[in-house]
PDB file of N, CA and C in Angstrom:
ATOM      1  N   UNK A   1      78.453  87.874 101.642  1.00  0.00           N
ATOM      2  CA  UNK A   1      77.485  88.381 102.587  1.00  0.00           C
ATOM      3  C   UNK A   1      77.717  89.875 102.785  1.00  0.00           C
ATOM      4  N   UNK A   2      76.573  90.484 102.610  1.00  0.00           N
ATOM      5  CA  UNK A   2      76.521  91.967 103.062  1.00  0.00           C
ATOM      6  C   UNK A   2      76.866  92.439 104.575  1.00  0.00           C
ATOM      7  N   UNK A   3      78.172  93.190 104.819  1.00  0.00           N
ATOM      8  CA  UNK A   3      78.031  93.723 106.265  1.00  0.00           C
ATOM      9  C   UNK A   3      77.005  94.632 106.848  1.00  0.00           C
ATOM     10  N   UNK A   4      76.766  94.698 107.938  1.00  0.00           N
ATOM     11  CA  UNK A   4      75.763  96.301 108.185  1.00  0.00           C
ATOM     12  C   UNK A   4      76.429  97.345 108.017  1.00  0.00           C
ATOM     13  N   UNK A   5      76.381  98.800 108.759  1.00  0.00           N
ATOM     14  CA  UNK A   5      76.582  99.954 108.666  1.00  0.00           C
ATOM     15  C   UNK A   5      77.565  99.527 110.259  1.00  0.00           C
ATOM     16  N   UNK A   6      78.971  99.828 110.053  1.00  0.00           N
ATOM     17  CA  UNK A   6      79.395 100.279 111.519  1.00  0.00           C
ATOM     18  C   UNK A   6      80.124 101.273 111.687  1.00  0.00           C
ATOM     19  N   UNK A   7      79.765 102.397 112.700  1.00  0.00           N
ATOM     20  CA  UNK A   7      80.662 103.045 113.409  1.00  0.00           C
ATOM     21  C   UNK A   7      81.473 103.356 114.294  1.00  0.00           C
ATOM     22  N   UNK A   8      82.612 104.354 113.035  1.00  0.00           N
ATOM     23  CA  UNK A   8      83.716 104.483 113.426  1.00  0.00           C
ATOM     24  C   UNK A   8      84.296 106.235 114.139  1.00  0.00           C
ATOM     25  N   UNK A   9      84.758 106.116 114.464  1.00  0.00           N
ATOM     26  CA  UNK A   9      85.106 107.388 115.149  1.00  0.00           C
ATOM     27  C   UNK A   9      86.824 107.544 114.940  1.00  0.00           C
ATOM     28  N   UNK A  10      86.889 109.255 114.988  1.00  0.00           N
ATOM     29  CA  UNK A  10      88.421 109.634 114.482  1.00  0.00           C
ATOM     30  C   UNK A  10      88.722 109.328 113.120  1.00  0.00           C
ATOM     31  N   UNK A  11      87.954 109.814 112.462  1.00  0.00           N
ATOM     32  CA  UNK A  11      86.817 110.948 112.576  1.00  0.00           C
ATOM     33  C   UNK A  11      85.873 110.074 112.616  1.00  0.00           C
ATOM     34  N   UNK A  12      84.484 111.007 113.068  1.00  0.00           N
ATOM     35  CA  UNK A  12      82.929 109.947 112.679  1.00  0.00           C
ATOM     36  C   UNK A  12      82.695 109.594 111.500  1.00  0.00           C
ATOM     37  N   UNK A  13      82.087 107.978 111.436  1.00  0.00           N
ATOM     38  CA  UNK A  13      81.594 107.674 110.024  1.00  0.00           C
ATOM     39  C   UNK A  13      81.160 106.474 110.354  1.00  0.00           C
ATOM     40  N   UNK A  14      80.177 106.610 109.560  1.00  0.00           N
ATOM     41  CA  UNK A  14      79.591 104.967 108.943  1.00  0.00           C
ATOM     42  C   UNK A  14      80.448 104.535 107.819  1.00  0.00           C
ATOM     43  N   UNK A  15      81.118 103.143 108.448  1.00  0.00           N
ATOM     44  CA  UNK A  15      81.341 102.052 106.937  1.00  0.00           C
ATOM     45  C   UNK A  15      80.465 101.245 106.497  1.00  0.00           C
ATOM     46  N   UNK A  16      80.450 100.400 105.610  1.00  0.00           N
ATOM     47  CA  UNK A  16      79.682  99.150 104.987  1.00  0.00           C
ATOM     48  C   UNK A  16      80.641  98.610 103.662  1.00  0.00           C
ATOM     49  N   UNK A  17      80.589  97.297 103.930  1.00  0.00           N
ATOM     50  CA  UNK A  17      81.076  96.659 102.503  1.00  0.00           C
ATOM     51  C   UNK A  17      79.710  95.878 102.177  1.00  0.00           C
ATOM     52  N   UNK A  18      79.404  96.146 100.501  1.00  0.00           N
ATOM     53  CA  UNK A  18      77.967  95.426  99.946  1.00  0.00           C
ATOM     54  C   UNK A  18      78.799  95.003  98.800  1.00  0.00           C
ATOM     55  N   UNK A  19      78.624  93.426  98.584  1.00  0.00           N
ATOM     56  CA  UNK A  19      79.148  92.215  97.982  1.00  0.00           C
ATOM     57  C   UNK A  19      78.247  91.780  96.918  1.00  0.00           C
ATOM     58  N   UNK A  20      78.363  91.914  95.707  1.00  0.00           N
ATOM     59  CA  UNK A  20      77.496  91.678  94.820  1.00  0.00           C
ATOM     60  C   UNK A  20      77.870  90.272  93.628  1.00  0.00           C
ATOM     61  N   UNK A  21      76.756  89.791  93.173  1.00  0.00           N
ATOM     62  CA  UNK A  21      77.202  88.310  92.128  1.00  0.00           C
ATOM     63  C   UNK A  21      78.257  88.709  91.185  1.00  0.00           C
ATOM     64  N   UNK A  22      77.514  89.623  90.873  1.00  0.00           N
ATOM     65  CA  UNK A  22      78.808  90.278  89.470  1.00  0.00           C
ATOM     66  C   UNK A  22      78.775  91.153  89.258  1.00  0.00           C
ATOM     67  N   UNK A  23      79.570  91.588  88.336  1.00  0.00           N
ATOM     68  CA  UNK A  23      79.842  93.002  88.397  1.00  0.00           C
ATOM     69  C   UNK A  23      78.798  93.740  87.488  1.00  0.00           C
ATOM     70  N   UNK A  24      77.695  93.470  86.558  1.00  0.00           N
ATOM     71  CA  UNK A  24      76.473  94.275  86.770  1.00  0.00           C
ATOM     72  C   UNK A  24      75.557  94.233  87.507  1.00  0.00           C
ATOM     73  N   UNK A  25      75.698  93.576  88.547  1.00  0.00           N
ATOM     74  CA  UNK A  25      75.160  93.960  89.439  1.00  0.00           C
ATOM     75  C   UNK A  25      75.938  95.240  90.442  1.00  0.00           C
ATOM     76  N   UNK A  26      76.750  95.239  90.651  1.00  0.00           N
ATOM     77  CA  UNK A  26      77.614  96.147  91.059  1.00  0.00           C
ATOM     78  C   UNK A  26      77.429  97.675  90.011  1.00  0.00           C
ATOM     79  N   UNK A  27      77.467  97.605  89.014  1.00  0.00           N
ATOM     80  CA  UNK A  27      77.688  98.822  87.699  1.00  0.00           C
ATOM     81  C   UNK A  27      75.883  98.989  88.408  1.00  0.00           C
ATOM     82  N   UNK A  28      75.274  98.314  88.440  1.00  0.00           N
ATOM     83  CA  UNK A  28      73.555  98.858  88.640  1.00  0.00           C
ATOM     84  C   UNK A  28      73.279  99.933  89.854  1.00  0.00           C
ATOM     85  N   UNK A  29      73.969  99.308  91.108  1.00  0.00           N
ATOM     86  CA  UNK A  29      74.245  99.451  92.277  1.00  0.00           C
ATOM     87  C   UNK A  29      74.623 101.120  92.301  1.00  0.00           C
ATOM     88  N   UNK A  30      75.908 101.295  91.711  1.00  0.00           N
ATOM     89  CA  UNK A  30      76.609 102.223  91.514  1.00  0.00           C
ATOM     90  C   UNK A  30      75.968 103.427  90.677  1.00  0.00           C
ATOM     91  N   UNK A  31      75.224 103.185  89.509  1.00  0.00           N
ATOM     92  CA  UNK A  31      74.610 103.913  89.006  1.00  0.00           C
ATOM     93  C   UNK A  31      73.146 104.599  90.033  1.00  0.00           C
ATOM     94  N   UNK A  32      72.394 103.602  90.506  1.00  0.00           N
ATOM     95  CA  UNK A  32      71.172 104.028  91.253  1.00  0.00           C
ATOM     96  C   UNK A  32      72.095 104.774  92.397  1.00  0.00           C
ATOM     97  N   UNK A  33      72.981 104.578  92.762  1.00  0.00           N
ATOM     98  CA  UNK A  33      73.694 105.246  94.029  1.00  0.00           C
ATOM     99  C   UNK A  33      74.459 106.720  93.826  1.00  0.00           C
ATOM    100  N   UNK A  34      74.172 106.359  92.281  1.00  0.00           N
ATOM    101  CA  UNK A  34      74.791 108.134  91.637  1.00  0.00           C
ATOM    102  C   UNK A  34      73.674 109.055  91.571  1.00  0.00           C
ATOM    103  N   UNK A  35      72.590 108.461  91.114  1.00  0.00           N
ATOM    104  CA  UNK A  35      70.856 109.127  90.872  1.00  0.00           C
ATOM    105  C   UNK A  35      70.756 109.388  92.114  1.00  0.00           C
ATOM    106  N   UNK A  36      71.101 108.709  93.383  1.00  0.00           N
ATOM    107  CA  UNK A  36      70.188 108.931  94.954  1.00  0.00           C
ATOM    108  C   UNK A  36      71.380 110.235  95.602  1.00  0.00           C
ATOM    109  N   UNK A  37      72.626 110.497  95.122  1.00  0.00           N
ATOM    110  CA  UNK A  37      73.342 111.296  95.537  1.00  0.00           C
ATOM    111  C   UNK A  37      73.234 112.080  95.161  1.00  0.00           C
ATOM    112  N   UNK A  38      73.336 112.466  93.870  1.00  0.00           N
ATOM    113  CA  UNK A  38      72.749 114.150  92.688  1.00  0.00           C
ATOM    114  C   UNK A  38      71.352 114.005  93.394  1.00  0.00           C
ATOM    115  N   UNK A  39      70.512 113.575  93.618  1.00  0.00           N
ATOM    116  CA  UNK A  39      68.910 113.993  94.188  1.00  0.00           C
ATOM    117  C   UNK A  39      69.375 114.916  95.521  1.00  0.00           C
ATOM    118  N   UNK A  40      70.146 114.007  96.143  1.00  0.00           N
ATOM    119  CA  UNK A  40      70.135 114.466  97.802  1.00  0.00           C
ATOM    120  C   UNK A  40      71.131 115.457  97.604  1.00  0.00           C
ATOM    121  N   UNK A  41      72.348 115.424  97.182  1.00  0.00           N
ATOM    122  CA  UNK A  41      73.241 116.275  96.858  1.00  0.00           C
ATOM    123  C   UNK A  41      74.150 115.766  97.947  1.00  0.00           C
ATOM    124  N   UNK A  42      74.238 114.445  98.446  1.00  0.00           N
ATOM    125  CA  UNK A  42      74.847 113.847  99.904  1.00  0.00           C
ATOM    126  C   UNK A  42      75.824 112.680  98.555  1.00  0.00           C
ATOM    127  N   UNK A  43      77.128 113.095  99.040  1.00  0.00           N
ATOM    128  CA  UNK A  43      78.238 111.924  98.095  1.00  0.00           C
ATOM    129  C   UNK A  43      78.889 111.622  99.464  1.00  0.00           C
ATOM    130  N   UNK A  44      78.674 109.598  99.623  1.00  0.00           N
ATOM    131  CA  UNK A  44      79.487 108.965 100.316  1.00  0.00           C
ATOM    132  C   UNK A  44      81.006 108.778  99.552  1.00  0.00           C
ATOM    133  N   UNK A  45      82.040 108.364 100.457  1.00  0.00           N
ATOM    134  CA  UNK A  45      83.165 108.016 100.124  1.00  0.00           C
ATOM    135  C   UNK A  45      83.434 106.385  99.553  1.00  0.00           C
ATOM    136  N   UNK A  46      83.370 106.100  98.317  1.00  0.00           N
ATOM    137  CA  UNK A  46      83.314 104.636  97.741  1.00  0.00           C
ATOM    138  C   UNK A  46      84.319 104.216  97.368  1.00  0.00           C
ATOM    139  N   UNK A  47      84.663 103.009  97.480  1.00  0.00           N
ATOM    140  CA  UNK A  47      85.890 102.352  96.509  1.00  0.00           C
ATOM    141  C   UNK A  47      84.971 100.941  96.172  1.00  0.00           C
ATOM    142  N   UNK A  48      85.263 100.528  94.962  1.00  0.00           N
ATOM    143  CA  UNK A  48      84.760  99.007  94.731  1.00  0.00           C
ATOM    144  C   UNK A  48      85.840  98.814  93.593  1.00  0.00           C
ATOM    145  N   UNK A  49      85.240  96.961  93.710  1.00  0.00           N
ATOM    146  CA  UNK A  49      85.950  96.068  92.515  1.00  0.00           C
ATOM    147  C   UNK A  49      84.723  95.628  91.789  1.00  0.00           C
ATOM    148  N   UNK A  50      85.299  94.632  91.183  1.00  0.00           N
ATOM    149  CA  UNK A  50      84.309  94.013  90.040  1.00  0.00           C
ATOM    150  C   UNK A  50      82.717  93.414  90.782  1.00  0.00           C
ATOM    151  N   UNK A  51      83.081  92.655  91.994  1.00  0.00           N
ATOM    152  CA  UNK A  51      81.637  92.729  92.818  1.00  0.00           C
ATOM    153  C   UNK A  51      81.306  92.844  94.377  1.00  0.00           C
ATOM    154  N   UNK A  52      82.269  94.197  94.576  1.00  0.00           N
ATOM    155  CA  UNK A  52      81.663  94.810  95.848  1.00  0.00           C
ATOM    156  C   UNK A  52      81.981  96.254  96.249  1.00  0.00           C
ATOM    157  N   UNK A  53      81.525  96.840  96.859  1.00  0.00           N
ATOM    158  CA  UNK A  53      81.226  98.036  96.954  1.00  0.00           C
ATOM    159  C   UNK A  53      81.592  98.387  98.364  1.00  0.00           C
ATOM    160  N   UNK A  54      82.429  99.099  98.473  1.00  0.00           N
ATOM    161  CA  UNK A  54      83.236 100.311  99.875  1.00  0.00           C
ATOM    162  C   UNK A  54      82.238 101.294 100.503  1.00  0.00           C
ATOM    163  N   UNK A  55      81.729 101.666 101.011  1.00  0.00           N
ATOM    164  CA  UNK A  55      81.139 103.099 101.604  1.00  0.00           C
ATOM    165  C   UNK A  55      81.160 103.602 103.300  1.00  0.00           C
ATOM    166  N   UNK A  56      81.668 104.827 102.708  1.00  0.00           N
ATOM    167  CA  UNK A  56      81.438 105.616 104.093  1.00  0.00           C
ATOM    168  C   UNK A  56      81.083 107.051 103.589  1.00  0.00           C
ATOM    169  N   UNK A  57      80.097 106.998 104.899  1.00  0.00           N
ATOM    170  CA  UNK A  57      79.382 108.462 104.742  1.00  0.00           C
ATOM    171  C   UNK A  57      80.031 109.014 106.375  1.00  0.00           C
ATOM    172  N   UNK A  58      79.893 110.332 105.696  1.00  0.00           N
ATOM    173  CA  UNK A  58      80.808 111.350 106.966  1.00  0.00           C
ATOM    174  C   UNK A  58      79.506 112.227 106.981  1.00  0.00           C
ATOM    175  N   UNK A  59      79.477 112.912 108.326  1.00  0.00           N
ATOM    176  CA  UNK A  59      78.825 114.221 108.336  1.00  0.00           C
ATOM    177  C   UNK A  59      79.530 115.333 107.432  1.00  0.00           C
ATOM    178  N   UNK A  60      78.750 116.414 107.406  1.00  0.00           N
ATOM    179  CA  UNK A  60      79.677 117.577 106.777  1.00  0.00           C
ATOM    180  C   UNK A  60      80.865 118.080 107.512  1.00  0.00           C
ATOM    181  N   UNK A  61      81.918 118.984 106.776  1.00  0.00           N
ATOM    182  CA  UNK A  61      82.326 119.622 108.031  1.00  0.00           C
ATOM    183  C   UNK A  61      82.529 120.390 108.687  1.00  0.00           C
ATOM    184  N   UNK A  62      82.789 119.503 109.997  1.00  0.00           N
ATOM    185  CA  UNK A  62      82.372 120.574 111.262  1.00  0.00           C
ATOM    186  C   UNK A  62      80.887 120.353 111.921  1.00  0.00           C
ATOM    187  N   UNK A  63      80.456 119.205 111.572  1.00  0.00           N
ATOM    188  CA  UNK A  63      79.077 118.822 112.253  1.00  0.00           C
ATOM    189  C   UNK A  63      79.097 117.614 112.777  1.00  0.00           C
ATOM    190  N   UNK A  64      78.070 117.467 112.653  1.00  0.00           N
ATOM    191  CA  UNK A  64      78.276 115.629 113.485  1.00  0.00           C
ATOM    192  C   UNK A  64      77.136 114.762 112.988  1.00  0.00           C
ATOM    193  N   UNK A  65      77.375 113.883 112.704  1.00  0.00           N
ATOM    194  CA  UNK A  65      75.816 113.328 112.217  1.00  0.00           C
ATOM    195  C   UNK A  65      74.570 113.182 113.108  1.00  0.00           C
ATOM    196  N   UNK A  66      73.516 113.538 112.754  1.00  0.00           N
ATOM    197  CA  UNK A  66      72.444 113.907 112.533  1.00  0.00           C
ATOM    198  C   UNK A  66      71.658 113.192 112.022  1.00  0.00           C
ATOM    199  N   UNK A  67      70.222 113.990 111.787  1.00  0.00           N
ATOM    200  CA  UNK A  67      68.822 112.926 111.061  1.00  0.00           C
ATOM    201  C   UNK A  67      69.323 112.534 109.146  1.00  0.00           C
ATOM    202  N   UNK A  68      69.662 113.803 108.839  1.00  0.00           N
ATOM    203  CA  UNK A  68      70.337 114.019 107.317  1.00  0.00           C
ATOM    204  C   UNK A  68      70.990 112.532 107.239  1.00  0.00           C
ATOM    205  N   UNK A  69      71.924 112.372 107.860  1.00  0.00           N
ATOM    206  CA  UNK A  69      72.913 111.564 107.472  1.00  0.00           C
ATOM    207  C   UNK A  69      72.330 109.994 107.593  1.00  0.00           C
ATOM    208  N   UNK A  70      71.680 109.979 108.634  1.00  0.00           N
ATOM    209  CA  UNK A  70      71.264 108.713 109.085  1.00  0.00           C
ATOM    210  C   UNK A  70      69.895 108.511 108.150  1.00  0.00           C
ATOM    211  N   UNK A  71      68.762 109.231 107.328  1.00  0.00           N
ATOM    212  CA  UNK A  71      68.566 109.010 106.615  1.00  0.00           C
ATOM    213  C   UNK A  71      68.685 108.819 105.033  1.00  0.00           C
ATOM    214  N   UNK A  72      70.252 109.324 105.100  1.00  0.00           N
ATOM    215  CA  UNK A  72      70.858 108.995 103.443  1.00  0.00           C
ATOM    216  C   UNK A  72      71.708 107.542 103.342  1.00  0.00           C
ATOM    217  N   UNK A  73      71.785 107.309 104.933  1.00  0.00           N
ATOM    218  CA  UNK A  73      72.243 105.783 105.386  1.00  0.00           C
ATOM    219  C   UNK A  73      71.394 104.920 104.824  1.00  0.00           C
ATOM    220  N   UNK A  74      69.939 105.362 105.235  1.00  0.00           N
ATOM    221  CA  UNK A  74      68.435 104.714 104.810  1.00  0.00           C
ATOM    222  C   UNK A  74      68.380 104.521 103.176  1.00  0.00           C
ATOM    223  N   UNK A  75      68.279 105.285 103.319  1.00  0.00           N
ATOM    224  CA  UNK A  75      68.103 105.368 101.550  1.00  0.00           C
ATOM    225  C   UNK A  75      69.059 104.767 100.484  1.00  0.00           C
ATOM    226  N   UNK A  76      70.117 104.265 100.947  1.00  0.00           N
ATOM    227  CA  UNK A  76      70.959 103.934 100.583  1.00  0.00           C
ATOM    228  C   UNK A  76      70.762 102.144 100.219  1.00  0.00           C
ATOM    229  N   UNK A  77      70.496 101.899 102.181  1.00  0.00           N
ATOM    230  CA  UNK A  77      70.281 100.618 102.544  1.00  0.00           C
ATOM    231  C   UNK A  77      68.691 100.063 101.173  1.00  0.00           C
ATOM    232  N   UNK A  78      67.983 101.176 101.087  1.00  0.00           N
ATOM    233  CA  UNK A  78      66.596 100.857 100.060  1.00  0.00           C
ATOM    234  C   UNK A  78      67.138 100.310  98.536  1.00  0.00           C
ATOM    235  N   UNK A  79      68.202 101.213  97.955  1.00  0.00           N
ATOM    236  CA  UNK A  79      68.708 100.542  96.907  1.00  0.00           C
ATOM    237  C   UNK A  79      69.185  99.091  97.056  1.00  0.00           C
ATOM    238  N   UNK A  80      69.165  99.078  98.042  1.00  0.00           N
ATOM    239  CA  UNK A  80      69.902  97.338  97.830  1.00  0.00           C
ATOM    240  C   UNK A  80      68.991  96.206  98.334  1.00  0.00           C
TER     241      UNK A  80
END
């Protein structure tokens, strides 16, 4: 099961773990999530295994999140 987006503070961030059948599904995931980051020029912080996927997105720094961030949250949530 897919978690939502929760935040964390010290420092700010959105996490999410997204749980996939297998691991091309995961390699698909990862690739469309490389295309939506070079577009935006916005790279979350990822770790995955064979079928699930780590993410946290931070504001920049020295800011705080914002519309930016919370719609690359969005866009994110659309790939999947």
């Amino acid at each position: 099961m897919n978690q939502p987006w929760t935040q964390r503070s010290r420092p700010d961030r959105f996490e999410r773990r997204v749980e996939f059948d297998d691991y091309e599904a995961t390699r698909v995931f990862l690739e469309r999530l490389n295309d939506l980051s070079d577009r935006l020029d916005k790279f979350p912080d990822i770790s995955f295994g064979r079928t699930y996927v780590n993410l946290t997105v931070r504001p920049e720094e020295g800011q705080v999140f914002g519309e930016a961030e919370q719609s690359f949250i969005a866009e994110i949530d659309e790939l999947l």
